[in-house]
Each structure stands twice: as structure tokens, then as C-alpha cells.
PDB file of N, CA and C in Angstrom:
ATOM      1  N   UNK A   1       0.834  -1.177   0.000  1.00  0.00           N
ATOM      2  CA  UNK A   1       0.000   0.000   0.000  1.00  0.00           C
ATOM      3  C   UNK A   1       0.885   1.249   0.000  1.00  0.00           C
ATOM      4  N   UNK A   2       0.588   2.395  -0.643  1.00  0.00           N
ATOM      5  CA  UNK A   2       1.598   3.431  -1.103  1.00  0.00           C
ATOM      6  C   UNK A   2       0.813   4.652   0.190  1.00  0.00           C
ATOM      7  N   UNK A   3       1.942   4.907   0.693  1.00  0.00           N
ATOM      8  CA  UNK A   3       1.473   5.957   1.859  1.00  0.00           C
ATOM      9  C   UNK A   3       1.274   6.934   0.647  1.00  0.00           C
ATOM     10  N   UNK A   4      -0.003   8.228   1.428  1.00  0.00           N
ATOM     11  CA  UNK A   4      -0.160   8.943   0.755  1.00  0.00           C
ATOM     12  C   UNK A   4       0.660  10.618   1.716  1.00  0.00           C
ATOM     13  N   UNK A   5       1.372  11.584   1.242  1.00  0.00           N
ATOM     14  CA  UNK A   5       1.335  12.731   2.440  1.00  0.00           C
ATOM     15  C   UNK A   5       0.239  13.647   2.006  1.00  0.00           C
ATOM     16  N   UNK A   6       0.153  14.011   3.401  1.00  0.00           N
ATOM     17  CA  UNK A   6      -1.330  15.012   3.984  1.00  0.00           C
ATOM     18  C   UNK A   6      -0.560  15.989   4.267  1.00  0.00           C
ATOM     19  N   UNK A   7      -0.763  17.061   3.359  1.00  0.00           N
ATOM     20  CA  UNK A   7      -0.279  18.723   4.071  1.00  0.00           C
ATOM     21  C   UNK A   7      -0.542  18.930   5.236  1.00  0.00           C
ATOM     22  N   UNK A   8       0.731  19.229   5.914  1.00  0.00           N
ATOM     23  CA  UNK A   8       0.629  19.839   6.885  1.00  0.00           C
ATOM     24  C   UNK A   8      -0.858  20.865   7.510  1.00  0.00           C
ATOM     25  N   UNK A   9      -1.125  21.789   6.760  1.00  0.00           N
ATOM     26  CA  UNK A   9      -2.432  22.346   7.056  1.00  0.00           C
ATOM     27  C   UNK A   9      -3.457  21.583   7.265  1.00  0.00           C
ATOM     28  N   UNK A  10      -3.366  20.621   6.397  1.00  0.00           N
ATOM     29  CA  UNK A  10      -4.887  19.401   6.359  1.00  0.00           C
ATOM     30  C   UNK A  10      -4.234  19.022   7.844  1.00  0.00           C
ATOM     31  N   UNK A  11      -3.768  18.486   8.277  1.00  0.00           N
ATOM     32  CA  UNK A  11      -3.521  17.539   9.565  1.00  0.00           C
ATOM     33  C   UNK A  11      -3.714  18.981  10.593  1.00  0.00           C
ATOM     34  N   UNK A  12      -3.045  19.804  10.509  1.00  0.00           N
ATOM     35  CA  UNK A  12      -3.494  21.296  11.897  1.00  0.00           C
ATOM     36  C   UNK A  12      -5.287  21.079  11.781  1.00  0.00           C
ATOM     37  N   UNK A  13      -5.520  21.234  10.640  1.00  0.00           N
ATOM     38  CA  UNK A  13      -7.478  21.445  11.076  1.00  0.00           C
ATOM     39  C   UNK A  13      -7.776  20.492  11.797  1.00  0.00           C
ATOM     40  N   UNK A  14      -7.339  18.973  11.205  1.00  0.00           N
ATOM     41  CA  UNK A  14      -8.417  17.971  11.663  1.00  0.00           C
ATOM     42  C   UNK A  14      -7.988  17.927  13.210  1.00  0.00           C
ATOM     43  N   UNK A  15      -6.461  18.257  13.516  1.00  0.00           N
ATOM     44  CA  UNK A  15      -6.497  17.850  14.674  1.00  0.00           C
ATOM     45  C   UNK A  15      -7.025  18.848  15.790  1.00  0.00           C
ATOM     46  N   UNK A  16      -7.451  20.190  15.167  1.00  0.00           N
ATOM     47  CA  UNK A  16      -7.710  21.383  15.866  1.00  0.00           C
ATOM     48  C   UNK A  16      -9.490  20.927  15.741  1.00  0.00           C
ATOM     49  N   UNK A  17      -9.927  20.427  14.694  1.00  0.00           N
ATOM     50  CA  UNK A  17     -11.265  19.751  14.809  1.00  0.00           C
ATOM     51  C   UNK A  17     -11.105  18.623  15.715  1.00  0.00           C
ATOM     52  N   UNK A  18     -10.482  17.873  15.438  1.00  0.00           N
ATOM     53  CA  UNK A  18     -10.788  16.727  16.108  1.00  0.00           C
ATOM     54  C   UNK A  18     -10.565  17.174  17.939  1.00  0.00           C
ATOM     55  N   UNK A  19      -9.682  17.941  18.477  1.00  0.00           N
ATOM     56  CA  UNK A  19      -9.860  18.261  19.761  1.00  0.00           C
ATOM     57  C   UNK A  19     -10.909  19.377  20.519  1.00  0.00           C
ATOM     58  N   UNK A  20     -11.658  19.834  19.549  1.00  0.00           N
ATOM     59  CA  UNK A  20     -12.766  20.642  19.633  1.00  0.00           C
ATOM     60  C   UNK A  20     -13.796  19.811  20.105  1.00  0.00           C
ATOM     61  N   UNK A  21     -14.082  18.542  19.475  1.00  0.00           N
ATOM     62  CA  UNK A  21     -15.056  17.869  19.638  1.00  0.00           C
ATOM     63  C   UNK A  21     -15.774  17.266  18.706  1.00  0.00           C
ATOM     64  N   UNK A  22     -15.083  16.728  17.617  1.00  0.00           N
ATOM     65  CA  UNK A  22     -15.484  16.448  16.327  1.00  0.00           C
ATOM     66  C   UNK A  22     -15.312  15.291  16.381  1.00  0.00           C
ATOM     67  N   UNK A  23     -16.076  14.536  15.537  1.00  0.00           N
ATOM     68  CA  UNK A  23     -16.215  12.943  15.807  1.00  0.00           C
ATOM     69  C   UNK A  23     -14.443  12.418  14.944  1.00  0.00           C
ATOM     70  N   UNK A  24     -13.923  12.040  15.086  1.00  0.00           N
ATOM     71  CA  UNK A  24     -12.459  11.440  14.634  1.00  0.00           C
ATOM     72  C   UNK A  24     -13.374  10.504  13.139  1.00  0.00           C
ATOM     73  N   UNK A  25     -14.622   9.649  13.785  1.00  0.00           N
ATOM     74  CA  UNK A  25     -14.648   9.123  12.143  1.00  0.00           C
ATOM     75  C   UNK A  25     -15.315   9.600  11.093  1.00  0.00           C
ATOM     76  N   UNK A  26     -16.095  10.921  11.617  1.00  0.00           N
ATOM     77  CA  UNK A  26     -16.787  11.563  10.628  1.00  0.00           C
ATOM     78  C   UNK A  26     -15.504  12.683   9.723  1.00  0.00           C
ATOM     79  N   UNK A  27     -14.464  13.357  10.676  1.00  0.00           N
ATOM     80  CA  UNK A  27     -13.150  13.915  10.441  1.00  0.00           C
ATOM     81  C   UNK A  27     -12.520  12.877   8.816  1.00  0.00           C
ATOM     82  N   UNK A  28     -12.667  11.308   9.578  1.00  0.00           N
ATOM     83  CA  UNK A  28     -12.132  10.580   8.272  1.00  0.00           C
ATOM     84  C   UNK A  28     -12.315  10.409   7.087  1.00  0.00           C
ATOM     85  N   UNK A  29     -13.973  10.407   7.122  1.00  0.00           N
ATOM     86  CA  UNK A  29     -14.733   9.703   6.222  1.00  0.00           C
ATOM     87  C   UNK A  29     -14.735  11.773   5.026  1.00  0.00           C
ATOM     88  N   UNK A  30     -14.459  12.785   6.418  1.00  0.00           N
ATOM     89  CA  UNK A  30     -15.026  13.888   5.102  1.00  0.00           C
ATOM     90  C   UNK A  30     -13.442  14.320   4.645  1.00  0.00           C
ATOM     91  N   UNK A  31     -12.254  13.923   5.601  1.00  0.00           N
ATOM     92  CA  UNK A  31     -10.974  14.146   4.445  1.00  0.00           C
ATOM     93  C   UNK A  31     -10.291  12.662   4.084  1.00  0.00           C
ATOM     94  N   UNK A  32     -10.595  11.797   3.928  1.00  0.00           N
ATOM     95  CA  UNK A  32     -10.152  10.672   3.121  1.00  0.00           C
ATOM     96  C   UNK A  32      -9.195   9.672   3.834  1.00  0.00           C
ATOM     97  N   UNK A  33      -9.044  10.128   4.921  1.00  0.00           N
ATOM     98  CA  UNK A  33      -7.850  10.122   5.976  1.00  0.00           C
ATOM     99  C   UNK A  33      -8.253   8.602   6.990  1.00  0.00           C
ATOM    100  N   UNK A  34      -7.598   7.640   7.501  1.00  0.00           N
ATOM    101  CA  UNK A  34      -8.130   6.809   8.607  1.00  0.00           C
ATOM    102  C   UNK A  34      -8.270   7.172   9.725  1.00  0.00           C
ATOM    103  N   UNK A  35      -9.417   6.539  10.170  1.00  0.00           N
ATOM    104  CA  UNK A  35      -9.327   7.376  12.037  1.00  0.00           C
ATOM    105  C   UNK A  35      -8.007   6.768  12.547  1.00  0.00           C
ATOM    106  N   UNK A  36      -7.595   5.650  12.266  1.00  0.00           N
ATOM    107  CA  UNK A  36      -6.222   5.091  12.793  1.00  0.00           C
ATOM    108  C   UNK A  36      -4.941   6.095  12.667  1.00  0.00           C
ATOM    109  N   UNK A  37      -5.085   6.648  11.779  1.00  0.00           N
ATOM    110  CA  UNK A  37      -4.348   8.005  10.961  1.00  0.00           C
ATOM    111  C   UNK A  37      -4.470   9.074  12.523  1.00  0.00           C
ATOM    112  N   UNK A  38      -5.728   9.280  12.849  1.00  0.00           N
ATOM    113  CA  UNK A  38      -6.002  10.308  12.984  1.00  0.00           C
ATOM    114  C   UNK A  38      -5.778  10.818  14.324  1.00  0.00           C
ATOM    115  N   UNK A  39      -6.078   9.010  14.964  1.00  0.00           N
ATOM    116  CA  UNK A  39      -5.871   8.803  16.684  1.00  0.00           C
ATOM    117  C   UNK A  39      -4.266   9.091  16.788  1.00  0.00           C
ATOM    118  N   UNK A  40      -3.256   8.512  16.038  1.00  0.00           N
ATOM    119  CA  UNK A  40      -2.069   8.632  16.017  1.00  0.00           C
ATOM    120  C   UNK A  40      -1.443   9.634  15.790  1.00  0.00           C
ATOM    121  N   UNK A  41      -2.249  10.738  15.059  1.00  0.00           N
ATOM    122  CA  UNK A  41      -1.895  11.981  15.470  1.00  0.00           C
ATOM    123  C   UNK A  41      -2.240  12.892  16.170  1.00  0.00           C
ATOM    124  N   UNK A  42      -3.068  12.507  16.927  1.00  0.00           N
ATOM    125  CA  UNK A  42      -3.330  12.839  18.124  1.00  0.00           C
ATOM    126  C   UNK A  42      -2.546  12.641  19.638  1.00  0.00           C
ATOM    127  N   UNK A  43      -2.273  11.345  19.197  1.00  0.00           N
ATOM    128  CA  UNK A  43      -1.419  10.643  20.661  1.00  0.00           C
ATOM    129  C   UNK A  43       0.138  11.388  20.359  1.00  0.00           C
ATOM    130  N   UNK A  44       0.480  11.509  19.183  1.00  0.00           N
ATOM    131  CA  UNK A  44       1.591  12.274  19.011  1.00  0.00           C
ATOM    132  C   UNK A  44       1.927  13.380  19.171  1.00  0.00           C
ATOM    133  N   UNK A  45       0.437  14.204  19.335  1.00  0.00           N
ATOM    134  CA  UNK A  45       0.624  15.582  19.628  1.00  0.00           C
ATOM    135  C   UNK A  45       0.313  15.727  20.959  1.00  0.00           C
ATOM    136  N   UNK A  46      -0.337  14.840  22.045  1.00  0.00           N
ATOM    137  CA  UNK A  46      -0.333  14.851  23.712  1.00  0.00           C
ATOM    138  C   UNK A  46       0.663  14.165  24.167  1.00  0.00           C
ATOM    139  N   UNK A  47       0.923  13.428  23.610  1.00  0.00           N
ATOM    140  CA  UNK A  47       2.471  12.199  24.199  1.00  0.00           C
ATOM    141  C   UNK A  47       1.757  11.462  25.286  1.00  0.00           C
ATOM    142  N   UNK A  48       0.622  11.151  25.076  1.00  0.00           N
ATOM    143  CA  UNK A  48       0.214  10.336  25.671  1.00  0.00           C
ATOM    144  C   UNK A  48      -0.169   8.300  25.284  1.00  0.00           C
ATOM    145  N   UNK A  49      -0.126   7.473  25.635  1.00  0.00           N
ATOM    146  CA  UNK A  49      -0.063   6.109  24.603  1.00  0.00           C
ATOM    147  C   UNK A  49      -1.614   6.140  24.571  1.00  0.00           C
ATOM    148  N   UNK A  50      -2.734   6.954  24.564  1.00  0.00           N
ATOM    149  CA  UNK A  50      -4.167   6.677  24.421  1.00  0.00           C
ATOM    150  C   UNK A  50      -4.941   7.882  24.740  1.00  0.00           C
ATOM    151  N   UNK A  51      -5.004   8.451  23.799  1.00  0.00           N
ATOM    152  CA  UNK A  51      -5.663   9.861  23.764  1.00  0.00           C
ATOM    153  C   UNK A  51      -7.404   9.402  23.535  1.00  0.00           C
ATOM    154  N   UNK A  52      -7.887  10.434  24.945  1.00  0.00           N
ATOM    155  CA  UNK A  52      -9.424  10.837  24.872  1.00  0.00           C
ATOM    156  C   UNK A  52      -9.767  11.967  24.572  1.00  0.00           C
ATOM    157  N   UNK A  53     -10.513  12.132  23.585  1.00  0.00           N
ATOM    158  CA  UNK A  53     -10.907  13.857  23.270  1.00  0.00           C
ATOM    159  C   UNK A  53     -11.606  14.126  24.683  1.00  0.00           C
ATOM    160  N   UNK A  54     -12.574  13.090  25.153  1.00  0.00           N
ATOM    161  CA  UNK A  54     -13.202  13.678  26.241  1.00  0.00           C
ATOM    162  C   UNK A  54     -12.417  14.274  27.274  1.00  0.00           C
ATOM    163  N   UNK A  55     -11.257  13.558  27.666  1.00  0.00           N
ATOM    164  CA  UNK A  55     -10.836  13.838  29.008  1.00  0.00           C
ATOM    165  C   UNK A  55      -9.650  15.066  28.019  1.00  0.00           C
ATOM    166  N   UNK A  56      -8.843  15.118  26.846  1.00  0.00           N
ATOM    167  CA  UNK A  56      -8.636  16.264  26.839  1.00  0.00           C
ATOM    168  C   UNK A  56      -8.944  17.518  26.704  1.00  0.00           C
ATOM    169  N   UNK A  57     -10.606  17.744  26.530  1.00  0.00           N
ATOM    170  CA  UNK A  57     -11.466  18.892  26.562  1.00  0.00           C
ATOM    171  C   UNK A  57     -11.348  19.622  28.087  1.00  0.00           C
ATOM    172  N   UNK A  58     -11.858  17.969  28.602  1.00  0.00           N
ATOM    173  CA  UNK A  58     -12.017  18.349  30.504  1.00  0.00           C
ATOM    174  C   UNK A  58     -10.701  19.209  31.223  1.00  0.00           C
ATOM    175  N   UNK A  59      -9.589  18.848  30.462  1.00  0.00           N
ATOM    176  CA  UNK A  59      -8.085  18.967  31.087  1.00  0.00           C
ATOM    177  C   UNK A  59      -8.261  20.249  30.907  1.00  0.00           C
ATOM    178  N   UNK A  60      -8.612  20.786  29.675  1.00  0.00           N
ATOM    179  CA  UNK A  60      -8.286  21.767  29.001  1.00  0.00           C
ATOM    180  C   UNK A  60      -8.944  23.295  29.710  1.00  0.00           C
ATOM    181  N   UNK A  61     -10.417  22.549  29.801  1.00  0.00           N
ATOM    182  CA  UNK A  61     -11.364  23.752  30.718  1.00  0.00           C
ATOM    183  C   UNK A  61     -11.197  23.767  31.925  1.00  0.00           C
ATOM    184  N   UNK A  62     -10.124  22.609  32.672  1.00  0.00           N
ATOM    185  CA  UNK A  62      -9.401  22.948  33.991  1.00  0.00           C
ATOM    186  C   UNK A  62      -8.348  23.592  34.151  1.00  0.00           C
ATOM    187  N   UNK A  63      -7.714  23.558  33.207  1.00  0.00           N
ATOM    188  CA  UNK A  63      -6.659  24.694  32.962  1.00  0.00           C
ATOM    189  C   UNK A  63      -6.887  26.199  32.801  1.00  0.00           C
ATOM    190  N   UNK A  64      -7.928  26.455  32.333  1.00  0.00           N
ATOM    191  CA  UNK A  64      -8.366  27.521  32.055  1.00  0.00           C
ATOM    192  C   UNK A  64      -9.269  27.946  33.401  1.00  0.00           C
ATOM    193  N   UNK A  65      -9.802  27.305  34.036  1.00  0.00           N
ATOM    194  CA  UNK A  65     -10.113  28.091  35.325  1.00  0.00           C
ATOM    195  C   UNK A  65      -9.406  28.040  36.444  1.00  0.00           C
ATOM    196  N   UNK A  66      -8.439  27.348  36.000  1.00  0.00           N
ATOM    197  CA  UNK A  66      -7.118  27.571  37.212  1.00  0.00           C
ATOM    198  C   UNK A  66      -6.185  29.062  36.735  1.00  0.00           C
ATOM    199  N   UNK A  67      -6.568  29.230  35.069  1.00  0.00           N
ATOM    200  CA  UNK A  67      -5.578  30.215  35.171  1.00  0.00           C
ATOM    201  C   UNK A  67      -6.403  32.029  35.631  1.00  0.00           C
ATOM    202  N   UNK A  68      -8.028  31.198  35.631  1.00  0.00           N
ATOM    203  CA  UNK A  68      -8.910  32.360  35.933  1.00  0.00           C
ATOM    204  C   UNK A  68      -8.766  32.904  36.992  1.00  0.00           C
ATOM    205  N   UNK A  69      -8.314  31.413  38.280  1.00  0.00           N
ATOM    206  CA  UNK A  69      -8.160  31.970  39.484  1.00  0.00           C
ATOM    207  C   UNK A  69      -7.239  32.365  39.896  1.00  0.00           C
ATOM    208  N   UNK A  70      -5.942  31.782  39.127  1.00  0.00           N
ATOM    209  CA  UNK A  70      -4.515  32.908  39.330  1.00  0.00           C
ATOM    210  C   UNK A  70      -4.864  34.314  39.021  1.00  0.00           C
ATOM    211  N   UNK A  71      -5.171  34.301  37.674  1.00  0.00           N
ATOM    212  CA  UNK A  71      -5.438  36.140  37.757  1.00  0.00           C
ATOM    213  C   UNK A  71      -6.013  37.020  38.661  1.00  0.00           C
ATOM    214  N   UNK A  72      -7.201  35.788  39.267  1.00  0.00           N
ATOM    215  CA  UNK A  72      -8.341  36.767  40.229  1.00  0.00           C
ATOM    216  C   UNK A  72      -7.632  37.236  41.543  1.00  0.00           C
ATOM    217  N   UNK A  73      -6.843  35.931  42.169  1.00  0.00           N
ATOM    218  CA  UNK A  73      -5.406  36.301  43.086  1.00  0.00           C
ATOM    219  C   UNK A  73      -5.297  36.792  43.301  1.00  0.00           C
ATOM    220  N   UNK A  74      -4.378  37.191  42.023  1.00  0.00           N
ATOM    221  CA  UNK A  74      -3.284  37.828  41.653  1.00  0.00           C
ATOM    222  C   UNK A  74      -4.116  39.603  42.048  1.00  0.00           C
ATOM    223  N   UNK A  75      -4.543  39.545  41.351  1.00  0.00           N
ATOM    224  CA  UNK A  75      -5.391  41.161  41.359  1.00  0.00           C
ATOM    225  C   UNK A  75      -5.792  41.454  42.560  1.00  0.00           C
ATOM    226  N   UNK A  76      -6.451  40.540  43.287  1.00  0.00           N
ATOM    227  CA  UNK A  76      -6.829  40.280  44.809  1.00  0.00           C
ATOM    228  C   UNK A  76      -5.650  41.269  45.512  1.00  0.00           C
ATOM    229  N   UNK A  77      -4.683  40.275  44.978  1.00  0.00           N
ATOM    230  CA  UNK A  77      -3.765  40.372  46.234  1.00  0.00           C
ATOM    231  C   UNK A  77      -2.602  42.088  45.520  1.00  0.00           C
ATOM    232  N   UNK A  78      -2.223  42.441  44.250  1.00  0.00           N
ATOM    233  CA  UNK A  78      -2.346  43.537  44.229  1.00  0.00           C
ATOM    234  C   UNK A  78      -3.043  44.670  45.048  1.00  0.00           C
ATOM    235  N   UNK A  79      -4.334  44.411  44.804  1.00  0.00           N
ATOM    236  CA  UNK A  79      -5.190  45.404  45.611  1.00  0.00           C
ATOM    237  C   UNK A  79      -5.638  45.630  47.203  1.00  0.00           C
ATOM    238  N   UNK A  80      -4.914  44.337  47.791  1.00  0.00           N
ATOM    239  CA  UNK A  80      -4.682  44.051  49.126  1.00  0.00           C
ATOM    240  C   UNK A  80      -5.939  44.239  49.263  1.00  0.00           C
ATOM    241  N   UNK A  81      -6.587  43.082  48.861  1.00  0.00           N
ATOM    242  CA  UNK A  81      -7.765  41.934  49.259  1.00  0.00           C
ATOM    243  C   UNK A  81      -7.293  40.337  49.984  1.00  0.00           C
ATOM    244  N   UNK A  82      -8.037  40.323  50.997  1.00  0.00           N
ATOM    245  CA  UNK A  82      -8.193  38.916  51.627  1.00  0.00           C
ATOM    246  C   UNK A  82      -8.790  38.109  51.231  1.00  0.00           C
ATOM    247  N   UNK A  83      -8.675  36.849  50.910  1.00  0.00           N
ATOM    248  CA  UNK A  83     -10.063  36.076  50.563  1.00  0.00           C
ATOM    249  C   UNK A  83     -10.275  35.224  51.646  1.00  0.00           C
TER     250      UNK A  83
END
């Protein structure tokens, strides 16, 4: 079987789709691509051996309100507030 290459750009969307929340086999079936393709570039871009979109969404919106509450702190404690 003759590998085919996927531009670089094609692989940034799907994987910027595919961690949004996009189904990995609907991703396949509309760029030509295998979900086997697709999981593997995924696990390559978390370095993890078994990537979940679910749990990297979850990670993701925990990160982001941890960095909500550093700022809030942070400003807090600028303004010499107690919490």
C-alpha cells in the first residue's frame, strides 16, 4: 500500500477539529484520511499512549479556570484583598 502525504495544514485542522469535539470518524470519512491516521496523530501531539478527546477537553477547561483563578489572586492580592 503506497502511503499517501497530507499537508501539513490538512492535519493542523483535523487535529484542531478533532480536539474541539469532532467525531475522529466523521473527520475521516469527510478528508479521506483513517481514524487510525487520525488517533495517532493525536497521541503524538499529547504524548500520551491513548488519547481521549473527552478527558482532553475536561483537562483543558481545567486549565483555564485555574488560570482564571490565578489572575483573580493575583489582582486580589495587588489590591490588598483577603479572601
Amino acid at each position: 500500500m503506497q502511503r499517501r502525504i497530507i499537508p501539513r495544514e490538512i492535519k493542523t485542522e483535523v487535529l484542531a477539529k478533532a480536539k474541539s469535539g469532532e467525531k475522529v470518524a466523521l473527520l475521516a470519512t469527510q478528508y479521506g484520511i483513517s481514524d487510525k491516521t487520525i488517533y495517532t496523530w493525536l497521541r503524538m501531539d499529547t504524548g500520551e499512549a491513548v488519547v481521549s478527546v473527552v478527558k482532553y477537553n475536561r483537562l483543558k477547561r481545567e486549565n483555564e479556570e485555574l488560570k482564571r483563578l490565578v489572575g483573580e489572586l493575583t489582582l486580589n492580592m495587588s489590591l490588598g484583598k483577603k479572601n
